[in-house]
C-alpha atoms as a PDB file:
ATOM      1  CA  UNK A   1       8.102  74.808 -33.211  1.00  0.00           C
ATOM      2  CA  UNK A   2       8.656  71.402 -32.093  1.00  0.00           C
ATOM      3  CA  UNK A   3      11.796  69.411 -32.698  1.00  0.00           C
ATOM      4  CA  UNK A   4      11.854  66.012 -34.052  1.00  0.00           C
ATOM      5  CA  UNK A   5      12.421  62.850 -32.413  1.00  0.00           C
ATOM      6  CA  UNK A   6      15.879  62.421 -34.398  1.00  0.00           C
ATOM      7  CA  UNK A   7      16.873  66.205 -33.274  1.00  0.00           C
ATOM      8  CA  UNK A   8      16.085  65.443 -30.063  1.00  0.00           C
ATOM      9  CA  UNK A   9      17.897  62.502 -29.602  1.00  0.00           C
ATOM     10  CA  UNK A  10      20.686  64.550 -31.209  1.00  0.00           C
ATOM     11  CA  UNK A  11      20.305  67.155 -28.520  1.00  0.00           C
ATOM     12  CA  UNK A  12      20.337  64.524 -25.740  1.00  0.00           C
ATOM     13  CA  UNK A  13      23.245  62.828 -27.298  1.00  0.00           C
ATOM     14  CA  UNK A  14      25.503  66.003 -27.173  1.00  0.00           C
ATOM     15  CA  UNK A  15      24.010  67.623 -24.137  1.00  0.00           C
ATOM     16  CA  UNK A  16      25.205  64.544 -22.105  1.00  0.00           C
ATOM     17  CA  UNK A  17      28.660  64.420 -23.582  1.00  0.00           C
ATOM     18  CA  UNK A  18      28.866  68.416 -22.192  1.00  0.00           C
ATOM     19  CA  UNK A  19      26.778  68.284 -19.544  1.00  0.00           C
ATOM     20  CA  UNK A  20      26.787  64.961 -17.832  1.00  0.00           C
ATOM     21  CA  UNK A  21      23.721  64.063 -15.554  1.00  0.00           C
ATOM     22  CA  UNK A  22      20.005  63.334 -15.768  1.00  0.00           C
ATOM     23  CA  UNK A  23      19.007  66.887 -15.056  1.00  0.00           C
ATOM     24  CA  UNK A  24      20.471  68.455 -17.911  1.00  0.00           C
ATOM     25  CA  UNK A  25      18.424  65.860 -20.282  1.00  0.00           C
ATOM     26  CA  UNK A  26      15.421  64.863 -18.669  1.00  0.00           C
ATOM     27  CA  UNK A  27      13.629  68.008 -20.459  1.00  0.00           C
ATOM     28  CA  UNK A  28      14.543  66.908 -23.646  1.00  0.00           C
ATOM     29  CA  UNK A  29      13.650  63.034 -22.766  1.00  0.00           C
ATOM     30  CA  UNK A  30      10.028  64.281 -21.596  1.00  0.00           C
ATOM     31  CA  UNK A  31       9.680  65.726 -24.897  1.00  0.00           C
ATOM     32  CA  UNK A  32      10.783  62.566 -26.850  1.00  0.00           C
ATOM     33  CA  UNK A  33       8.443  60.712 -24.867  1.00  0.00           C
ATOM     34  CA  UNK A  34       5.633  63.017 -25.304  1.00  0.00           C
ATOM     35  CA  UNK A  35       6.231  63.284 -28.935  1.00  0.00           C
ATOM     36  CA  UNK A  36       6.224  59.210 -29.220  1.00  0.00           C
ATOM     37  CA  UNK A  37       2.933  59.039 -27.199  1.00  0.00           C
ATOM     38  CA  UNK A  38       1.508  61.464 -29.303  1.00  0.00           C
ATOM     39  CA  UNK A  39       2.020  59.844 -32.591  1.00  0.00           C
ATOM     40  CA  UNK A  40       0.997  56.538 -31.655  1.00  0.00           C
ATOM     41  CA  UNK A  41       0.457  55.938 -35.024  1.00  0.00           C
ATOM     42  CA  UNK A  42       4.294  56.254 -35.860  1.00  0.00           C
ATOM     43  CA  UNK A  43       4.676  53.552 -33.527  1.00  0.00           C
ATOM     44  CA  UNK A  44       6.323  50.771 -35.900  1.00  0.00           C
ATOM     45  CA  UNK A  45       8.848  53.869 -37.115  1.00  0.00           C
ATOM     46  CA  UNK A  46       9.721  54.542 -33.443  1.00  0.00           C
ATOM     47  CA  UNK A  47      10.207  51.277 -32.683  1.00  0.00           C
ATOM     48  CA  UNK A  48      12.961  51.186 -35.965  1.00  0.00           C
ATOM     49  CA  UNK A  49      14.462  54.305 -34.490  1.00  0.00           C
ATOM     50  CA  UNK A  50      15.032  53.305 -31.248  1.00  0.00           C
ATOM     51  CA  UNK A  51      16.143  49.759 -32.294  1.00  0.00           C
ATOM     52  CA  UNK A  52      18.843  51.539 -33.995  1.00  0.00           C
ATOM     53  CA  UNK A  53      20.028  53.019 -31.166  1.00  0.00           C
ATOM     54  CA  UNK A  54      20.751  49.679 -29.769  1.00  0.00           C
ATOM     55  CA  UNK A  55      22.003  47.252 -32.362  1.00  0.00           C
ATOM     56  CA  UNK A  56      23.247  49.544 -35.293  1.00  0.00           C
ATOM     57  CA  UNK A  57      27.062  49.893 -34.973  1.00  0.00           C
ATOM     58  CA  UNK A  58      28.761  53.494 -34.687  1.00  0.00           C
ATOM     59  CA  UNK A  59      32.154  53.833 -34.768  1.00  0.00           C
ATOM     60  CA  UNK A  60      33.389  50.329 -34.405  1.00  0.00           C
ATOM     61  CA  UNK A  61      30.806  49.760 -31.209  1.00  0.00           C
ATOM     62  CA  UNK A  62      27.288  49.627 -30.149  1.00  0.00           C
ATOM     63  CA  UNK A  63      25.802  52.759 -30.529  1.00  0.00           C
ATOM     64  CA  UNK A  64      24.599  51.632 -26.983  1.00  0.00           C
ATOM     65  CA  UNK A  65      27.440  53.484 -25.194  1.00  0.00           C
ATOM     66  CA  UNK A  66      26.936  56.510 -26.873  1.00  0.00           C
ATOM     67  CA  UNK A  67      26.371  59.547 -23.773  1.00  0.00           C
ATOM     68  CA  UNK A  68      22.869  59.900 -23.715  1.00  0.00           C
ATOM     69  CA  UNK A  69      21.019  56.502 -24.988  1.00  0.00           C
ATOM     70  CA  UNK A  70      20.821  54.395 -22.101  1.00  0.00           C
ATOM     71  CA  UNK A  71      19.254  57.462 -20.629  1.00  0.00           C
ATOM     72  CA  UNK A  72      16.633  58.076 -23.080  1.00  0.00           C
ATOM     73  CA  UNK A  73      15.934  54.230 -23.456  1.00  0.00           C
ATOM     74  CA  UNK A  74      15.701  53.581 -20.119  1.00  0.00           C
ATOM     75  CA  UNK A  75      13.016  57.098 -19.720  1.00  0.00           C
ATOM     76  CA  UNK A  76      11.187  55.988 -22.451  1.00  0.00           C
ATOM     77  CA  UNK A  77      10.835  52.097 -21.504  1.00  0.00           C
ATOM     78  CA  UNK A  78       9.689  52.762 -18.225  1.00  0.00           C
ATOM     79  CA  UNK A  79       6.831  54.617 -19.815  1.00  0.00           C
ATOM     80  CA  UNK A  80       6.119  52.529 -23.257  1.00  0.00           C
ATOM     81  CA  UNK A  81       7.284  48.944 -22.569  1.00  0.00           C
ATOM     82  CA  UNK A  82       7.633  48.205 -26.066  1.00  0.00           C
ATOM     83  CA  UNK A  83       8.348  44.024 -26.455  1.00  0.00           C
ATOM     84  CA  UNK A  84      10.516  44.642 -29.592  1.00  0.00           C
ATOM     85  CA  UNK A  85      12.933  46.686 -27.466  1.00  0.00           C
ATOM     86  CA  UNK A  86      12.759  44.260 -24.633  1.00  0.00           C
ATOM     87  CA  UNK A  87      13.508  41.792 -26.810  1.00  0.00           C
ATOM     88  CA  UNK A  88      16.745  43.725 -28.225  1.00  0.00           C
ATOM     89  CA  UNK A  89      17.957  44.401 -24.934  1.00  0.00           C
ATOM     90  CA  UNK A  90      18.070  41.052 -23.943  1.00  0.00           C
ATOM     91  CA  UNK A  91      19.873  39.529 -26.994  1.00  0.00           C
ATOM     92  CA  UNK A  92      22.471  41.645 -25.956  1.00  0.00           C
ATOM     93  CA  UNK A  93      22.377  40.523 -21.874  1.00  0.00           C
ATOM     94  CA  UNK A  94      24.306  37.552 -22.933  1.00  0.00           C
ATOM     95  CA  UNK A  95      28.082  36.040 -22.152  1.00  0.00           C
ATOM     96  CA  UNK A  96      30.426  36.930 -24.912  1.00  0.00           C
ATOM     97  CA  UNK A  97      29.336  40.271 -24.882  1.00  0.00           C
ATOM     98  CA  UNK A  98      31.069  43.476 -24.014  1.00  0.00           C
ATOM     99  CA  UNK A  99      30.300  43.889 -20.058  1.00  0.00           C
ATOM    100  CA  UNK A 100      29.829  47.464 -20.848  1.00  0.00           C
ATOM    101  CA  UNK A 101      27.067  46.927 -23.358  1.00  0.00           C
ATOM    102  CA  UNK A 102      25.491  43.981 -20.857  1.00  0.00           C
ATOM    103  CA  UNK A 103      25.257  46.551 -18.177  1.00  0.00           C
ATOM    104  CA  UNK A 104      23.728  48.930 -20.315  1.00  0.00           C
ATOM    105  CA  UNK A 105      21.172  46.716 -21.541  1.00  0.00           C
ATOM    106  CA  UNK A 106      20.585  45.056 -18.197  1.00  0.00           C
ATOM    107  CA  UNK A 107      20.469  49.263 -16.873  1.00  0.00           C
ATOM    108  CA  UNK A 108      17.645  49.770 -19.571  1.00  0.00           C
ATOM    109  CA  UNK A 109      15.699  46.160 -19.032  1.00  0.00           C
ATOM    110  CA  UNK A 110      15.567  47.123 -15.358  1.00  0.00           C
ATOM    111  CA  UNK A 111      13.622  50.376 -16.401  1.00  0.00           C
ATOM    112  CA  UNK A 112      10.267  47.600 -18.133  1.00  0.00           C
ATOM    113  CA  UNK A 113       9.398  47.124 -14.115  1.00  0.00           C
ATOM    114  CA  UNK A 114       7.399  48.804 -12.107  1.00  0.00           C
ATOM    115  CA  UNK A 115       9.901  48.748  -9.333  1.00  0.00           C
ATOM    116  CA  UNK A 116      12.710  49.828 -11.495  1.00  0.00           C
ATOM    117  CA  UNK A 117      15.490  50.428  -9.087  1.00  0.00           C
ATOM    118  CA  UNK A 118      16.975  53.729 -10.807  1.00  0.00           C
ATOM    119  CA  UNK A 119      13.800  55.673 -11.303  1.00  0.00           C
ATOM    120  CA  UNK A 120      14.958  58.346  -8.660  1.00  0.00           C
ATOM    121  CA  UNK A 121      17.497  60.098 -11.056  1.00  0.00           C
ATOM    122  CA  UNK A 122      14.621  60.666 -13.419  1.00  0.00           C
ATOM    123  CA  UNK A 123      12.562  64.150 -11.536  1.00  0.00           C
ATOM    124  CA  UNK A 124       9.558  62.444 -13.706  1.00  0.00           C
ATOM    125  CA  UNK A 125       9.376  59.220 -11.490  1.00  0.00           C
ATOM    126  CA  UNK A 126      10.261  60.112  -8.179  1.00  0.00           C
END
């Protein structure tokens, strides 16, 4: 039985915060991004999910930070590319914002190339 998106990014989310590392995850992030290829008809609800990942607020800050996202962002990007999330990232890779979400956003803009810097950690795209 497969697990949705929204468990899966559950399971990333709190298999991170016990078990830090891309090795622990990446299973889990190959199966979010297999499930989002597969429904490329769910695209424009995708595209709400993960945009919620990056500008709805948890806790007082940018759900950004949480252990686990800038992981599974970063994965997915590197594969999809989406504009809208692009275009997210870098209202957010502006002064006046927290470094720590800058450097998060600028970690998952880097993943859009083709020469993305930090695909090694990722067994996927070495």
């Amino acid at each position: 039985m497969s697990v949705s998106v929204d468990g899966l990014i559950s399971l990333i989310i709190s298999t991170e915060e016990s078990i830090p590392g891309t090795a622990s995850i990446e299973p889990l992030l190959v199966e979010v991004l297999e499930q989002i290829e597969s429904h490329a008809d769910d695209r424009e609800c995708y595209v709400r999910r993960l945009l919620a990942l990056i500008l709805e607020p948890a806790q007082g800050e940018l759900i950004l930070g949480e252990p686990g996202i800038v992981e599974l962002l970063e994965f997915c990007m590197h594969e999809l590319r989406w504009p809208e999330i692009r275009s997210a990232l870098a209202s957010l890779d502006v002064d006046g914002t927290d470094w720590r979400v800058r450097r998060s956003a600028q970690r998952v803009l880097d993943a859009h190339n083709d020469a993305w810097e930090n695909a090694e950690i990722y067994a996927k795209y070495r």
